[in-house]
N, C-alpha and C. Protein backbone atom coordinates (compact mmCIF):
# COMPACT_ATOMS: atom_id res chain seq x y z
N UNK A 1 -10.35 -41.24 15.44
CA UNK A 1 -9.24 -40.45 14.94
C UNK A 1 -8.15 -40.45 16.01
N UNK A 2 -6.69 -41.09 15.63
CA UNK A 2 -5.67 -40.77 16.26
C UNK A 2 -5.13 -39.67 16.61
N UNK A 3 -4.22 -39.42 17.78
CA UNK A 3 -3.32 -38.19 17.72
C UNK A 3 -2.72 -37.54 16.25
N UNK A 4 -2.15 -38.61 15.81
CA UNK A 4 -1.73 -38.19 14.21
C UNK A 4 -1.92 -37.43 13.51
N UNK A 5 -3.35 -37.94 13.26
CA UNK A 5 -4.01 -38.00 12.39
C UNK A 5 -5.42 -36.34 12.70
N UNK A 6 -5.18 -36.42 13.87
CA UNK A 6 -5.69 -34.96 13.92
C UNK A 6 -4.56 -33.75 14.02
N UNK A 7 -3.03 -34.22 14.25
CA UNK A 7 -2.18 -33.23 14.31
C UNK A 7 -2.38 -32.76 12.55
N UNK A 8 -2.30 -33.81 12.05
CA UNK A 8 -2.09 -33.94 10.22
C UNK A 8 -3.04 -32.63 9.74
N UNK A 9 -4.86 -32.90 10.33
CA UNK A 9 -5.72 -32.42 10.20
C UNK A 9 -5.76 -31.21 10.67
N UNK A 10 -5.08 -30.70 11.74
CA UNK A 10 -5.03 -29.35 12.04
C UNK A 10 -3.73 -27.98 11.63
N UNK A 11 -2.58 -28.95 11.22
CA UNK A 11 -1.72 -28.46 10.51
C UNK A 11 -2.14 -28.01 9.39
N UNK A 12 -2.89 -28.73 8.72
CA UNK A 12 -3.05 -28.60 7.09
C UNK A 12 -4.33 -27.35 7.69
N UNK A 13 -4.90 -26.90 8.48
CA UNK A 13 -5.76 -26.06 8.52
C UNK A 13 -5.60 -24.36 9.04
N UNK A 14 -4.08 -24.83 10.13
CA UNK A 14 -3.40 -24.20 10.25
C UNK A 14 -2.52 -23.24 9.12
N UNK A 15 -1.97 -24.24 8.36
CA UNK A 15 -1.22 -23.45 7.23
C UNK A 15 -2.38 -22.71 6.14
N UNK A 16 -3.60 -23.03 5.79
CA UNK A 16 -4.33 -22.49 5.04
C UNK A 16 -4.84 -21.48 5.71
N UNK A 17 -4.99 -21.60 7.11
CA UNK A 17 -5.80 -19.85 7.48
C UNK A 17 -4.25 -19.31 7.11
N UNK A 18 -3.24 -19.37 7.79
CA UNK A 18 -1.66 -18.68 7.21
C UNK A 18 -2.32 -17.99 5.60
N UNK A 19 -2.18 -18.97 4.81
CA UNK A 19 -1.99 -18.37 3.02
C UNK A 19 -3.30 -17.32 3.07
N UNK A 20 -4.35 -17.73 3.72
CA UNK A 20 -5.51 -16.94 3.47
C UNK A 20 -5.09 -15.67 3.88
N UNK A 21 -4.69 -15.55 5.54
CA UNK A 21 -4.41 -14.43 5.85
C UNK A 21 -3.30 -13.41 5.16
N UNK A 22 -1.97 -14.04 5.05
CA UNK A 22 -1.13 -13.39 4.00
C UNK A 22 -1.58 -13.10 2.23
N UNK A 23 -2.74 -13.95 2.15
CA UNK A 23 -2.91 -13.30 0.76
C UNK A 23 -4.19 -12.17 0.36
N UNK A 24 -4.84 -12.24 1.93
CA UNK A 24 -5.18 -10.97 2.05
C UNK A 24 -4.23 -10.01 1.82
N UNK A 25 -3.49 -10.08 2.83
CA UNK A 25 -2.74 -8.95 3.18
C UNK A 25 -1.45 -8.08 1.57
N UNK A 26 -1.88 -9.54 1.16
CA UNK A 26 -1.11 -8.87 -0.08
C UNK A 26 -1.64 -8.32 -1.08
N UNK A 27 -3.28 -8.34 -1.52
CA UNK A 27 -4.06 -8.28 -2.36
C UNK A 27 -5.21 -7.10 -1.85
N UNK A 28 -6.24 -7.73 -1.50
CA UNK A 28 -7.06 -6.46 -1.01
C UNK A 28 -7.33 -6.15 0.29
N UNK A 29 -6.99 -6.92 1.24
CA UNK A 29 -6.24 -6.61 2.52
C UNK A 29 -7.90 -6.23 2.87
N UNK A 30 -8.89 -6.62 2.96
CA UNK A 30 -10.66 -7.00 3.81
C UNK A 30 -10.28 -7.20 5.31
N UNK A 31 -10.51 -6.21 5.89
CA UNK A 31 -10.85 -6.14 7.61
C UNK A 31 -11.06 -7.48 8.22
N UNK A 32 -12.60 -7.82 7.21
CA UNK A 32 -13.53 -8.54 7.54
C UNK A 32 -12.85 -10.02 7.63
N UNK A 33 -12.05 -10.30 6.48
CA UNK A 33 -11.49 -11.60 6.40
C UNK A 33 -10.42 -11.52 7.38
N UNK A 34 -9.71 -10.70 7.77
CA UNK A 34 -8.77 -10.63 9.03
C UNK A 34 -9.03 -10.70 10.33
N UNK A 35 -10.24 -10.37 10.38
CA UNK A 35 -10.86 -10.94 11.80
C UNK A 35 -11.78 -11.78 11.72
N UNK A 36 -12.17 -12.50 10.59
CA UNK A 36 -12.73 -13.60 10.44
C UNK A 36 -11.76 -14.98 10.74
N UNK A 37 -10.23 -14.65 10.24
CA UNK A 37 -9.29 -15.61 9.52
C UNK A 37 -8.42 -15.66 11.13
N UNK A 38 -8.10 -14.80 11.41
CA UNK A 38 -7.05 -13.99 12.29
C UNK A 38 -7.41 -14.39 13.68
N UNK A 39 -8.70 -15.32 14.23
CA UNK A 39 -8.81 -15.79 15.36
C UNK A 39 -8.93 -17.51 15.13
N UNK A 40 -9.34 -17.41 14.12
CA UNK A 40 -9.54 -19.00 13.80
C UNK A 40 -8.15 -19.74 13.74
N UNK A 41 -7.12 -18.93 12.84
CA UNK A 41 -5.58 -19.28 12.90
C UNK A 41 -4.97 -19.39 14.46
N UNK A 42 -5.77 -18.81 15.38
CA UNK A 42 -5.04 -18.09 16.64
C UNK A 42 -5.59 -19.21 17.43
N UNK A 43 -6.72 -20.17 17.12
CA UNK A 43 -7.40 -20.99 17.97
C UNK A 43 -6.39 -22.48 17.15
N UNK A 44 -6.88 -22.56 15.87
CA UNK A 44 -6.45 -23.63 15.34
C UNK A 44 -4.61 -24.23 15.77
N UNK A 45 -3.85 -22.73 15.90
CA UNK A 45 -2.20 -23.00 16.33
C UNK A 45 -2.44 -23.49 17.62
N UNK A 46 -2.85 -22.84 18.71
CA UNK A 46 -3.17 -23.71 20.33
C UNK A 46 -4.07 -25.06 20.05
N UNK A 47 -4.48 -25.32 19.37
CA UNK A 47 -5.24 -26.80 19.30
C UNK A 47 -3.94 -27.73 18.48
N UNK A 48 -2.58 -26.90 17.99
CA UNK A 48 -1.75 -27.91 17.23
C UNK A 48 -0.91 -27.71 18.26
N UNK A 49 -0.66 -27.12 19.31
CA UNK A 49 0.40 -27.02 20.54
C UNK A 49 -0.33 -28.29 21.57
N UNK A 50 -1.41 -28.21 21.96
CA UNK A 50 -1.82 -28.79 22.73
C UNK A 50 -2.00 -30.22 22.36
N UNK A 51 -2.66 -30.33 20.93
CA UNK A 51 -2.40 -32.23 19.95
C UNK A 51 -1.30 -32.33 20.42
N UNK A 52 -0.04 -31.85 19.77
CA UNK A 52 1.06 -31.91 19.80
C UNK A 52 2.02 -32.38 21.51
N UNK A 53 1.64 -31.86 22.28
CA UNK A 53 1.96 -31.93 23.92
C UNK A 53 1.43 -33.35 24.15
N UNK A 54 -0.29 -33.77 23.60
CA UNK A 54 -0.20 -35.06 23.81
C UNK A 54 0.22 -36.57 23.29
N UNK A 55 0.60 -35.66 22.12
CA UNK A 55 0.88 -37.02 21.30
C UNK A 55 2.51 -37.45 21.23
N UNK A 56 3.09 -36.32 21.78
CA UNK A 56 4.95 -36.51 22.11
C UNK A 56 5.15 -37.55 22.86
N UNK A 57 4.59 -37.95 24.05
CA UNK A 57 5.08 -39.19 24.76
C UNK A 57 6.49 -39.34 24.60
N UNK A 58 6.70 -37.86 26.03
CA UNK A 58 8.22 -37.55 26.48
C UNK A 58 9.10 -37.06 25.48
N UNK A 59 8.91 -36.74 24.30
CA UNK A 59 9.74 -36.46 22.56
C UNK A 59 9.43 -35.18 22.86
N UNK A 60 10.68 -34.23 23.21
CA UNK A 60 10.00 -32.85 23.16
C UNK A 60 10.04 -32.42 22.08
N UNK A 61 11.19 -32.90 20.51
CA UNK A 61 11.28 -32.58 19.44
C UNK A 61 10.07 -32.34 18.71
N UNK A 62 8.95 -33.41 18.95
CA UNK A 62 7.39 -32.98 18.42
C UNK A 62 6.88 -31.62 19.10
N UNK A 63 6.68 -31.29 20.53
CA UNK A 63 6.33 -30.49 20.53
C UNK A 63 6.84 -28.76 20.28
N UNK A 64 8.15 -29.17 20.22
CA UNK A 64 9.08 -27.70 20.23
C UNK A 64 8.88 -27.81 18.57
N UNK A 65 8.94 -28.63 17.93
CA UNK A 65 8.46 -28.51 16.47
C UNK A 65 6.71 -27.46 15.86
N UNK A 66 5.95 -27.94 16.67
CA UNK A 66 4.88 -27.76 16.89
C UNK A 66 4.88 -25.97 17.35
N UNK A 67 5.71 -25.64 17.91
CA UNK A 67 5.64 -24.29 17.79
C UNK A 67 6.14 -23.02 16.71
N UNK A 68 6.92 -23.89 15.51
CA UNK A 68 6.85 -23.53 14.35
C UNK A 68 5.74 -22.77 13.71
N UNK A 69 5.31 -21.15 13.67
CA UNK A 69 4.04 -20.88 12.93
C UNK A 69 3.70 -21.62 11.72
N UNK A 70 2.59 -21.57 11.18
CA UNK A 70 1.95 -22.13 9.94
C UNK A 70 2.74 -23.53 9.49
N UNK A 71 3.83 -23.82 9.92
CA UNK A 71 4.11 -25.18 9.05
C UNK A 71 4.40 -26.31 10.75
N UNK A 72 4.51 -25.59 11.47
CA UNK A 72 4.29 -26.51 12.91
C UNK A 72 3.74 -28.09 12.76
N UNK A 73 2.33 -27.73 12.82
CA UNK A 73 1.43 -28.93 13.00
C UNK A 73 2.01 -30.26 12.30
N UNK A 74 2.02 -29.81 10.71
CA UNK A 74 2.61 -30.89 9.34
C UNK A 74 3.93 -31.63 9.95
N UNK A 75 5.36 -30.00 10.75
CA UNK A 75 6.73 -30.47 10.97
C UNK A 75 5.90 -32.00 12.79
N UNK A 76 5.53 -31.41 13.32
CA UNK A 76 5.55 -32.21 14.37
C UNK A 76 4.36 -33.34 14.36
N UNK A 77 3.63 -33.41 13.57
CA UNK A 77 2.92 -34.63 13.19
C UNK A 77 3.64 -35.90 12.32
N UNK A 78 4.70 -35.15 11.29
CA UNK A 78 5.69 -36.17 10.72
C UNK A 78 6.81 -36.68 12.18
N UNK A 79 7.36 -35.48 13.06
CA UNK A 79 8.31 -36.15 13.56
C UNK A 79 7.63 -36.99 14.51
N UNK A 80 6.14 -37.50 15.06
CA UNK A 80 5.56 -38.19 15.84
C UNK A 80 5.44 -39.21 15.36
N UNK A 81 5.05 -39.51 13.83
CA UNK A 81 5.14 -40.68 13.22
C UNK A 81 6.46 -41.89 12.94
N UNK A 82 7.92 -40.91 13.52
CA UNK A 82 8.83 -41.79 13.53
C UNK A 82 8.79 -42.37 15.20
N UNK A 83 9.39 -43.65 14.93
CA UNK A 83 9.30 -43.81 16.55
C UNK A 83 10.50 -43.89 17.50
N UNK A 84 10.49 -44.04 18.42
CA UNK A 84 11.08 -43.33 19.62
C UNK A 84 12.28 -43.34 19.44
């Protein structure tokens, strides 16, 4: 598995703890799923900062992209795929 291709993979995992957590919060709002959801999102965004840091090669646009909440990973995995 490429840089890419795990930024791709952690974005898209990134944005789904996001919907999970906000659709708690809009619906029946479970403790349990908020601190189930609510560290995993918190680990999964530093694992798309840190992909992201290595796969820029000097492009800070990927990684300052990459700090975008919930849609980060997707924005700075596309702008890595254009090249330099």
């Amino acid at each position: 598995m490429n840089g890419t291709t795990a930024l791709r993979l952690l974005g898209a995992v990134e944005l789904a703890s996001m919907l999970v957590l906000f659709g708690n919060l809009a619906t029946v709002h479970h403790e349990a799923v908020a601190s189930a959801i609510g560290p995993l999102h918190g680990m999964v965004y530093l694992a798309v900062l840190v992909t992201a840091l290595a796969v820029a090669r000097g492009r800070h646009r990927v990684w300052l992209l990459a700090l975008v909440p919930a849609v980060g990973g997707l924005l700075a995995e596309r702008a890595a795929r254009r090249p330099a």
